[in-house]
PDB file of N, CA and C in Angstrom:
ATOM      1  N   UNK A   1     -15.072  -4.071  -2.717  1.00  0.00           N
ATOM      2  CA  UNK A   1     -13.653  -4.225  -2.556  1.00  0.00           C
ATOM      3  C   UNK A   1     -13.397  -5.214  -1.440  1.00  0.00           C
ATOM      4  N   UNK A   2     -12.457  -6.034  -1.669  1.00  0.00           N
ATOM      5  CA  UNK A   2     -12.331  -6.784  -0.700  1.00  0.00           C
ATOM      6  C   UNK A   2     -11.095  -6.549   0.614  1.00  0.00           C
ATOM      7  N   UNK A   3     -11.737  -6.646   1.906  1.00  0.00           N
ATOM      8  CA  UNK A   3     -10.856  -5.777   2.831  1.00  0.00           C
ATOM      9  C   UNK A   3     -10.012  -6.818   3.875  1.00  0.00           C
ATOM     10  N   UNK A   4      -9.127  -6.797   4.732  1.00  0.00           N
ATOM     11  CA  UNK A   4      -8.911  -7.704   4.768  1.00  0.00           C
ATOM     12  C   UNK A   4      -8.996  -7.361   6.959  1.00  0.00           C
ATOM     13  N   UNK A   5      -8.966  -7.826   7.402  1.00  0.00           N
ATOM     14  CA  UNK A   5      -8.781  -7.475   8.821  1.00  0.00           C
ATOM     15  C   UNK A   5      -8.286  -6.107   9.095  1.00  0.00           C
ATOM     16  N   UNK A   6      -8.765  -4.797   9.597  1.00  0.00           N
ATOM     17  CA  UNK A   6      -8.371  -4.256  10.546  1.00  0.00           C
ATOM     18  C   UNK A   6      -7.722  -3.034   8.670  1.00  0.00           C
ATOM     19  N   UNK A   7      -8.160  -3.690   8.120  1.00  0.00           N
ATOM     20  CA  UNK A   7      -7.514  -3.125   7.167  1.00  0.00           C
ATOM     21  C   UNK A   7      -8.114  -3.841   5.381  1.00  0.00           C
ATOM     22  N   UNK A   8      -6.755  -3.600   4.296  1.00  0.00           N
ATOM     23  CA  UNK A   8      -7.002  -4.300   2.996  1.00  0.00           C
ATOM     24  C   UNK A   8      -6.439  -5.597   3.121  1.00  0.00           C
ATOM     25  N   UNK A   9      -6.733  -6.080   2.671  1.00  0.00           N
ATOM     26  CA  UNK A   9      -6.184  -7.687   2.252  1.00  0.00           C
ATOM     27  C   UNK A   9      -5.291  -7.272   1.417  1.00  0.00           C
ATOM     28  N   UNK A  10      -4.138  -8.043   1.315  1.00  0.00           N
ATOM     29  CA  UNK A  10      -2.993  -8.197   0.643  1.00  0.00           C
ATOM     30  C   UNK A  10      -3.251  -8.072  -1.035  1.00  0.00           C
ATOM     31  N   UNK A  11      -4.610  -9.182  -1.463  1.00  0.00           N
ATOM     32  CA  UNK A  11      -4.466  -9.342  -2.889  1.00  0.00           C
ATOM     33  C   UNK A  11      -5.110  -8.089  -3.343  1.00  0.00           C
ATOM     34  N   UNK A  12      -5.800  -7.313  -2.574  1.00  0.00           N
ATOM     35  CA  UNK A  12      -6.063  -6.174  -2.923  1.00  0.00           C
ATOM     36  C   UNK A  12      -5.610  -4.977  -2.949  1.00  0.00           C
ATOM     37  N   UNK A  13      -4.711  -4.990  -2.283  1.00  0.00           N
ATOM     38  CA  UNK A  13      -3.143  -4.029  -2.289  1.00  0.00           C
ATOM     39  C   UNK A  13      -2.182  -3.871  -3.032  1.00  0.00           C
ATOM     40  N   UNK A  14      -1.975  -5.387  -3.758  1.00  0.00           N
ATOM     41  CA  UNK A  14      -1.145  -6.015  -4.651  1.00  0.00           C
ATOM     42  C   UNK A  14      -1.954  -5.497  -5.731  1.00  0.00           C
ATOM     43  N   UNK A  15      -3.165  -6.040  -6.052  1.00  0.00           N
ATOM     44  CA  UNK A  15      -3.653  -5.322  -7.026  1.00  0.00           C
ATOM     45  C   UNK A  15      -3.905  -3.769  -7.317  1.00  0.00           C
ATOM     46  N   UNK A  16      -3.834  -3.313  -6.534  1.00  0.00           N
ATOM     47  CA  UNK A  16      -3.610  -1.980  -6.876  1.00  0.00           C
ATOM     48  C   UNK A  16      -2.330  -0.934  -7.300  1.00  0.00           C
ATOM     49  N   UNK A  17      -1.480  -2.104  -7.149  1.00  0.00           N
ATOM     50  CA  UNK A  17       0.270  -1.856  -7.363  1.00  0.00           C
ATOM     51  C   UNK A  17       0.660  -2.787  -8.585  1.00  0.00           C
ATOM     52  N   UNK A  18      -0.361  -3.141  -9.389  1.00  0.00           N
ATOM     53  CA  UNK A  18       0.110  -4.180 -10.501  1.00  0.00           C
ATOM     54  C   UNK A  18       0.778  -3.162 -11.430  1.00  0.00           C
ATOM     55  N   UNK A  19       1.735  -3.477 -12.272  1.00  0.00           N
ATOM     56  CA  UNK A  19       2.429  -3.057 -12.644  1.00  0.00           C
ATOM     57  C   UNK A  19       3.564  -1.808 -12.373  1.00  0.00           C
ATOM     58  N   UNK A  20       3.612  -2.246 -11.175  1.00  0.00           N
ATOM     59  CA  UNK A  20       4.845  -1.088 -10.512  1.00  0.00           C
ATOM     60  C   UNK A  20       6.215  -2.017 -11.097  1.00  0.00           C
ATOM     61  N   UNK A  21       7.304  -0.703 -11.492  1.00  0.00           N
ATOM     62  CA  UNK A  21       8.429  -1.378 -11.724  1.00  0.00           C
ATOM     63  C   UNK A  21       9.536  -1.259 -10.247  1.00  0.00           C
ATOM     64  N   UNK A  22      10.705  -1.876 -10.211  1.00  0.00           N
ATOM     65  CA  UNK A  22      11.301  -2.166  -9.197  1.00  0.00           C
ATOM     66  C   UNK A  22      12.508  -1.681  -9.812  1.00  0.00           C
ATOM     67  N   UNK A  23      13.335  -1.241  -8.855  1.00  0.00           N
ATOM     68  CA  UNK A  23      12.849  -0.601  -7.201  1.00  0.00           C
ATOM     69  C   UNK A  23      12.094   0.294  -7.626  1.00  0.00           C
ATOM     70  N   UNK A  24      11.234   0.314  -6.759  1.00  0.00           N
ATOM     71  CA  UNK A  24      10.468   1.697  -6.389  1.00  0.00           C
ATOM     72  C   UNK A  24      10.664   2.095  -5.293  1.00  0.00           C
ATOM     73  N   UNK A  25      10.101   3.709  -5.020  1.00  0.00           N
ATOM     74  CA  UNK A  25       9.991   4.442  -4.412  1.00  0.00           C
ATOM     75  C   UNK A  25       8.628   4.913  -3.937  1.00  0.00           C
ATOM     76  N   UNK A  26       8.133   5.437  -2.561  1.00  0.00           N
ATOM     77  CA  UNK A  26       6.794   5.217  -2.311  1.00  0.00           C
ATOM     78  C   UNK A  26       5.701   6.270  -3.209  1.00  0.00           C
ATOM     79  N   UNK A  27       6.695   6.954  -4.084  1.00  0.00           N
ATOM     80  CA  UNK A  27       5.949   8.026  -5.197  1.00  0.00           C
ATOM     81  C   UNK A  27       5.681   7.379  -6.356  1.00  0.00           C
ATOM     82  N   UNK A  28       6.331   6.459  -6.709  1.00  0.00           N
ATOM     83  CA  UNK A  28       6.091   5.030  -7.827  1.00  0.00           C
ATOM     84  C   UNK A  28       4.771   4.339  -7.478  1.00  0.00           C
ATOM     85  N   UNK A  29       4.560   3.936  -5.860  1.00  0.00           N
ATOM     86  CA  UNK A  29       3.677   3.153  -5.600  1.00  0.00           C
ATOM     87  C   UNK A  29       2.572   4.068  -5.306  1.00  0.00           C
ATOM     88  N   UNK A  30       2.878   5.484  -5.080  1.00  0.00           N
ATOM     89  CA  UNK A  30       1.440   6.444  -5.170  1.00  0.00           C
ATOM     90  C   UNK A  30       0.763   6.247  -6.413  1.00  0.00           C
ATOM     91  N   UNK A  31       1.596   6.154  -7.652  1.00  0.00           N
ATOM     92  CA  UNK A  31       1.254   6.835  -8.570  1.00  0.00           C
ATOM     93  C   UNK A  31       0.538   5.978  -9.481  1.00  0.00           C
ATOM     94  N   UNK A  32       1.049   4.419  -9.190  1.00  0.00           N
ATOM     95  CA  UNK A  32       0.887   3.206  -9.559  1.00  0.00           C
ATOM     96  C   UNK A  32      -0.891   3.113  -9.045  1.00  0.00           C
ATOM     97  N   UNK A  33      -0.645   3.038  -7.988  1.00  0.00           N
ATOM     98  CA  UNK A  33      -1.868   2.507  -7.067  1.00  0.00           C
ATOM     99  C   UNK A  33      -3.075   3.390  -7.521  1.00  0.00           C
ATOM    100  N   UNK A  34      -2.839   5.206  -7.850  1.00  0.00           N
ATOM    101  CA  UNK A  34      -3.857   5.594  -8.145  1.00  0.00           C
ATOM    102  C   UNK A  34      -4.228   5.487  -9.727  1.00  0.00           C
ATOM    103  N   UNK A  35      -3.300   5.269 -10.384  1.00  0.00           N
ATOM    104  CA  UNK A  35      -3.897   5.192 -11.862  1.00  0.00           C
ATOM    105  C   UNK A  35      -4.627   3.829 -11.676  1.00  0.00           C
ATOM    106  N   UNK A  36      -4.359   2.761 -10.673  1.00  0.00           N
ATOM    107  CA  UNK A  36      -5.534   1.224 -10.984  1.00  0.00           C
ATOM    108  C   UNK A  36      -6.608   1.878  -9.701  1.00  0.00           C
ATOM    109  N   UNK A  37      -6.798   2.982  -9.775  1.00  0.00           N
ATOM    110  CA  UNK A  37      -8.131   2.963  -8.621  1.00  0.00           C
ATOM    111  C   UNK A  37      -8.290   2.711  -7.131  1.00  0.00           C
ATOM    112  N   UNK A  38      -6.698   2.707  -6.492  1.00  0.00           N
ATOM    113  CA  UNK A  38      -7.066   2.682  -5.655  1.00  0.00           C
ATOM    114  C   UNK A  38      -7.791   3.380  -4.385  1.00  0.00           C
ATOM    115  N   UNK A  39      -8.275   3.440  -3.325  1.00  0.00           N
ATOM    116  CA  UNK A  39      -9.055   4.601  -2.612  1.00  0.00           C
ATOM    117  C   UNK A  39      -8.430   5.140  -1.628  1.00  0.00           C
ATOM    118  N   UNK A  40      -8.946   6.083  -1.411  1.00  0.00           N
ATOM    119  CA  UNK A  40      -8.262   7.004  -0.566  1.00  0.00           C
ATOM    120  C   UNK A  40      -7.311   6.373   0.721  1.00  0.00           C
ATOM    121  N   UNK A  41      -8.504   4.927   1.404  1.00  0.00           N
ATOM    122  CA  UNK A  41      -7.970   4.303   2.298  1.00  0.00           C
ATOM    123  C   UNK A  41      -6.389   3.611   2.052  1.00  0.00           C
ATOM    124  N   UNK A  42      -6.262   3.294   1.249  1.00  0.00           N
ATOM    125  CA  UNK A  42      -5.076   2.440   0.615  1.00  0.00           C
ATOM    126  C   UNK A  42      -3.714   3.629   0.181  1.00  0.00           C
ATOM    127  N   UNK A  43      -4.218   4.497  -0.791  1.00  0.00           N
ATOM    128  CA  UNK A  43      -3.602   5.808  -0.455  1.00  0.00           C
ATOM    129  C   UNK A  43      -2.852   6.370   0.949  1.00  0.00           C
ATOM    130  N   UNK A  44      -3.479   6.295   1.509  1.00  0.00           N
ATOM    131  CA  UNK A  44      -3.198   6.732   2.963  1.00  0.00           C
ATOM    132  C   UNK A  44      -1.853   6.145   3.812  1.00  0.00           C
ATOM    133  N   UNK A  45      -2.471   4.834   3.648  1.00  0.00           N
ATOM    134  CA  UNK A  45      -1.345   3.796   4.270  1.00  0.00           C
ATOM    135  C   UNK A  45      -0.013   3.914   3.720  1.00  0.00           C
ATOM    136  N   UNK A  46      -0.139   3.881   2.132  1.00  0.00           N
ATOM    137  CA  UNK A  46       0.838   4.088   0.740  1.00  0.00           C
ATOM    138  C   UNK A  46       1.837   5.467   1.680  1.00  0.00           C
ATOM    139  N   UNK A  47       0.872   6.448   1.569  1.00  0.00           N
ATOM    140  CA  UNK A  47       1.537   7.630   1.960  1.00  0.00           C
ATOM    141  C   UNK A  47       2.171   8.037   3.481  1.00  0.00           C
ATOM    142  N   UNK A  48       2.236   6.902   4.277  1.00  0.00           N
ATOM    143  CA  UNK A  48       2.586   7.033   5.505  1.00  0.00           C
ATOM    144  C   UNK A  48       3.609   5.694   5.776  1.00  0.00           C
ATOM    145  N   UNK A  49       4.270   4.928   4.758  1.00  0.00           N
ATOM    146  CA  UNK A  49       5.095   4.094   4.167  1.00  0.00           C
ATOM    147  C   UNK A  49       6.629   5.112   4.311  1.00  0.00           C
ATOM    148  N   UNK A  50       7.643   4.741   4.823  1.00  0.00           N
ATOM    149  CA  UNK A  50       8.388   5.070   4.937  1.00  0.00           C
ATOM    150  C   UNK A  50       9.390   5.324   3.214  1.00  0.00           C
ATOM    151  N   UNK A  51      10.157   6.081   3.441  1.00  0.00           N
ATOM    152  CA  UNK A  51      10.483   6.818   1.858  1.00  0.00           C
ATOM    153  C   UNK A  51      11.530   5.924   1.158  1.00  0.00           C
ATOM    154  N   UNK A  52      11.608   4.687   1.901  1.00  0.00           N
ATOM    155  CA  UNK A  52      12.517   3.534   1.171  1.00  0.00           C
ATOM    156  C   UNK A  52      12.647   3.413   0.193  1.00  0.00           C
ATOM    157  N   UNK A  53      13.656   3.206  -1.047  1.00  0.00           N
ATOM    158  CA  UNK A  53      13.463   2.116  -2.125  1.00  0.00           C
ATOM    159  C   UNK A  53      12.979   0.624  -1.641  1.00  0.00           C
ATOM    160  N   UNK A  54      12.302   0.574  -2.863  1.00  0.00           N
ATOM    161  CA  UNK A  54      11.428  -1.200  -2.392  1.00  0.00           C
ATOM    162  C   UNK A  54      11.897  -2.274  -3.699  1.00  0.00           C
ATOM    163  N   UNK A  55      12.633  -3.446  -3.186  1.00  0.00           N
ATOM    164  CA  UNK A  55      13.353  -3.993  -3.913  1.00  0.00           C
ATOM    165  C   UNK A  55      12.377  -5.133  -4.485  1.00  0.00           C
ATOM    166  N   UNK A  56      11.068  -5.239  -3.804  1.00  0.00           N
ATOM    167  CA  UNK A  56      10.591  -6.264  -4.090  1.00  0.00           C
ATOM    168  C   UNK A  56       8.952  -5.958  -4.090  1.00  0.00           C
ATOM    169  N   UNK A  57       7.899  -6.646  -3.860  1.00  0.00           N
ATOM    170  CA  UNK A  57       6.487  -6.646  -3.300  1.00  0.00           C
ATOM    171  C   UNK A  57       6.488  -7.003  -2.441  1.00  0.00           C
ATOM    172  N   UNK A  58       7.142  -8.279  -2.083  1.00  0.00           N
ATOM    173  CA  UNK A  58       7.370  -8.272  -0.456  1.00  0.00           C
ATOM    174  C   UNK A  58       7.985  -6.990   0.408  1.00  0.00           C
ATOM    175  N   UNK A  59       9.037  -6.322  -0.163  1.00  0.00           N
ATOM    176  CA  UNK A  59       9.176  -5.038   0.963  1.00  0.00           C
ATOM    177  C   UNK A  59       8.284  -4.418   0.642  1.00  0.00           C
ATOM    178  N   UNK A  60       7.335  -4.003  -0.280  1.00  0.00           N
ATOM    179  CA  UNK A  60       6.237  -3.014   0.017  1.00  0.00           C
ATOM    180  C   UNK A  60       5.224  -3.631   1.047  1.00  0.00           C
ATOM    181  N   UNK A  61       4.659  -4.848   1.003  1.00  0.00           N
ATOM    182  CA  UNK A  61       3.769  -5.571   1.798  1.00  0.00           C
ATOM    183  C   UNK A  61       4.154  -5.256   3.401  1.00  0.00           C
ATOM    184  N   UNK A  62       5.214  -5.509   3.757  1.00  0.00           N
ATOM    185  CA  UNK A  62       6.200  -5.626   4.754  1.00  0.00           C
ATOM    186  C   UNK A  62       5.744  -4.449   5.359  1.00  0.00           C
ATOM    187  N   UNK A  63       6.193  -3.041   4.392  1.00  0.00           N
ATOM    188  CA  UNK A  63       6.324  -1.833   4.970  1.00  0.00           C
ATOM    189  C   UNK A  63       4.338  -1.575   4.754  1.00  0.00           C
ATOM    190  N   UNK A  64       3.701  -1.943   3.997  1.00  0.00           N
ATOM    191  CA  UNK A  64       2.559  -1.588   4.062  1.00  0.00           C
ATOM    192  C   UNK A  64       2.163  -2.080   5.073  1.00  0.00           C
ATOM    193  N   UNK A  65       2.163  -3.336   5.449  1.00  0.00           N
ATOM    194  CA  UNK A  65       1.421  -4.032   6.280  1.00  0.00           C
ATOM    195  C   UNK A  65       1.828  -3.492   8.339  1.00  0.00           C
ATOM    196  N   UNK A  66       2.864  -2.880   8.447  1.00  0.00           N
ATOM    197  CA  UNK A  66       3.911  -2.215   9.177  1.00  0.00           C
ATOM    198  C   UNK A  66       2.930  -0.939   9.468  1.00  0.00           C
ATOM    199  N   UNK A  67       2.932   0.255   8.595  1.00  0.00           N
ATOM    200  CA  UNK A  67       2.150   1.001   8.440  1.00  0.00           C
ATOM    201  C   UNK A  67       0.812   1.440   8.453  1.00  0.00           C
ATOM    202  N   UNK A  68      -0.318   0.249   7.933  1.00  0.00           N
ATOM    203  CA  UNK A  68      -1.123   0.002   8.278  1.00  0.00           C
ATOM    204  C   UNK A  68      -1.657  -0.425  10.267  1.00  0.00           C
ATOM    205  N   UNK A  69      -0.924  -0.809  10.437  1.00  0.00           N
ATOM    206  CA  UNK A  69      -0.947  -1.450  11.999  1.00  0.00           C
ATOM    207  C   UNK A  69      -0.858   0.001  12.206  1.00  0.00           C
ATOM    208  N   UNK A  70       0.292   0.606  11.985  1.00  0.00           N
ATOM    209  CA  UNK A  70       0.612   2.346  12.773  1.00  0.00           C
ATOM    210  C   UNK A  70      -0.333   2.965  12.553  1.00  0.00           C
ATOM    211  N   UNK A  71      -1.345   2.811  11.553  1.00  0.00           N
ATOM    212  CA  UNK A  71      -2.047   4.069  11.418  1.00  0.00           C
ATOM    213  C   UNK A  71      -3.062   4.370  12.459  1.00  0.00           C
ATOM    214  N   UNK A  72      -3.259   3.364  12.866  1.00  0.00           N
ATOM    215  CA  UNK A  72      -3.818   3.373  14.326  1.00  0.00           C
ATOM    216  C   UNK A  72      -5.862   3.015  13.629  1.00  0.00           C
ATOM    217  N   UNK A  73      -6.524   3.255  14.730  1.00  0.00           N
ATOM    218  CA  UNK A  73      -7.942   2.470  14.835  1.00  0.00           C
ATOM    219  C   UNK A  73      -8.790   3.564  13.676  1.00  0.00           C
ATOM    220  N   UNK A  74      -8.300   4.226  13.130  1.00  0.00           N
ATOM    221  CA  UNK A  74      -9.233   5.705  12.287  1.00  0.00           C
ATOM    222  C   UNK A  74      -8.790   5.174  11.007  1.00  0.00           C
ATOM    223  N   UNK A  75      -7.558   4.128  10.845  1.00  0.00           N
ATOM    224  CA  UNK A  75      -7.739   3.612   9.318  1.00  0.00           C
ATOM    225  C   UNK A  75      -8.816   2.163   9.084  1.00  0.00           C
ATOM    226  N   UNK A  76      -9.241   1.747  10.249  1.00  0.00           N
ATOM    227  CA  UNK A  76      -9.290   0.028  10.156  1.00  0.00           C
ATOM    228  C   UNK A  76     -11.410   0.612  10.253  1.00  0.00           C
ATOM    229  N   UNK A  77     -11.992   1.431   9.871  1.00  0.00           N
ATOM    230  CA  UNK A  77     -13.603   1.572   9.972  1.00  0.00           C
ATOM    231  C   UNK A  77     -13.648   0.462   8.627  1.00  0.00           C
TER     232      UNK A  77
END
């Protein structure tokens, strides 16, 4: 899997959210992400994403990438 700093890389995040419809909600992008495989790590971040509607991939990135930073040094092994 390809990871990206401190964390996932974007195209691999994205890919794990391919075919989410919009808006979503971060139970759309749970549900999305685990039917393409994503892992627990990515999960995690997903699930600590604030409970927004997401109008775009850019606001999920935004709020993922947001979240990810928060999760602090126990998500980034």
């Amino acid at each position: 899997m390809t990871r990206g700093l401190g964390g996932h890389s974007p195209a691999n995040v994205t890919q794990h959210l391919k075919g989410v419809g919009f808006p979503a909600h971060k139970q759309d992008l749970m549900r999305t992400a685990r039917d393409n495989g994503a892992d627990d790590d990515v999960l995690e971040v997903i699930q600590s994403m604030p409970d927004d509607a997401f109008e775009s991939m850019a606001d999920v990135m935004k709020a993922y990438g947001e979240a990810d930073r928060s999760a602090g040094p126990q998500s980034r092994r």
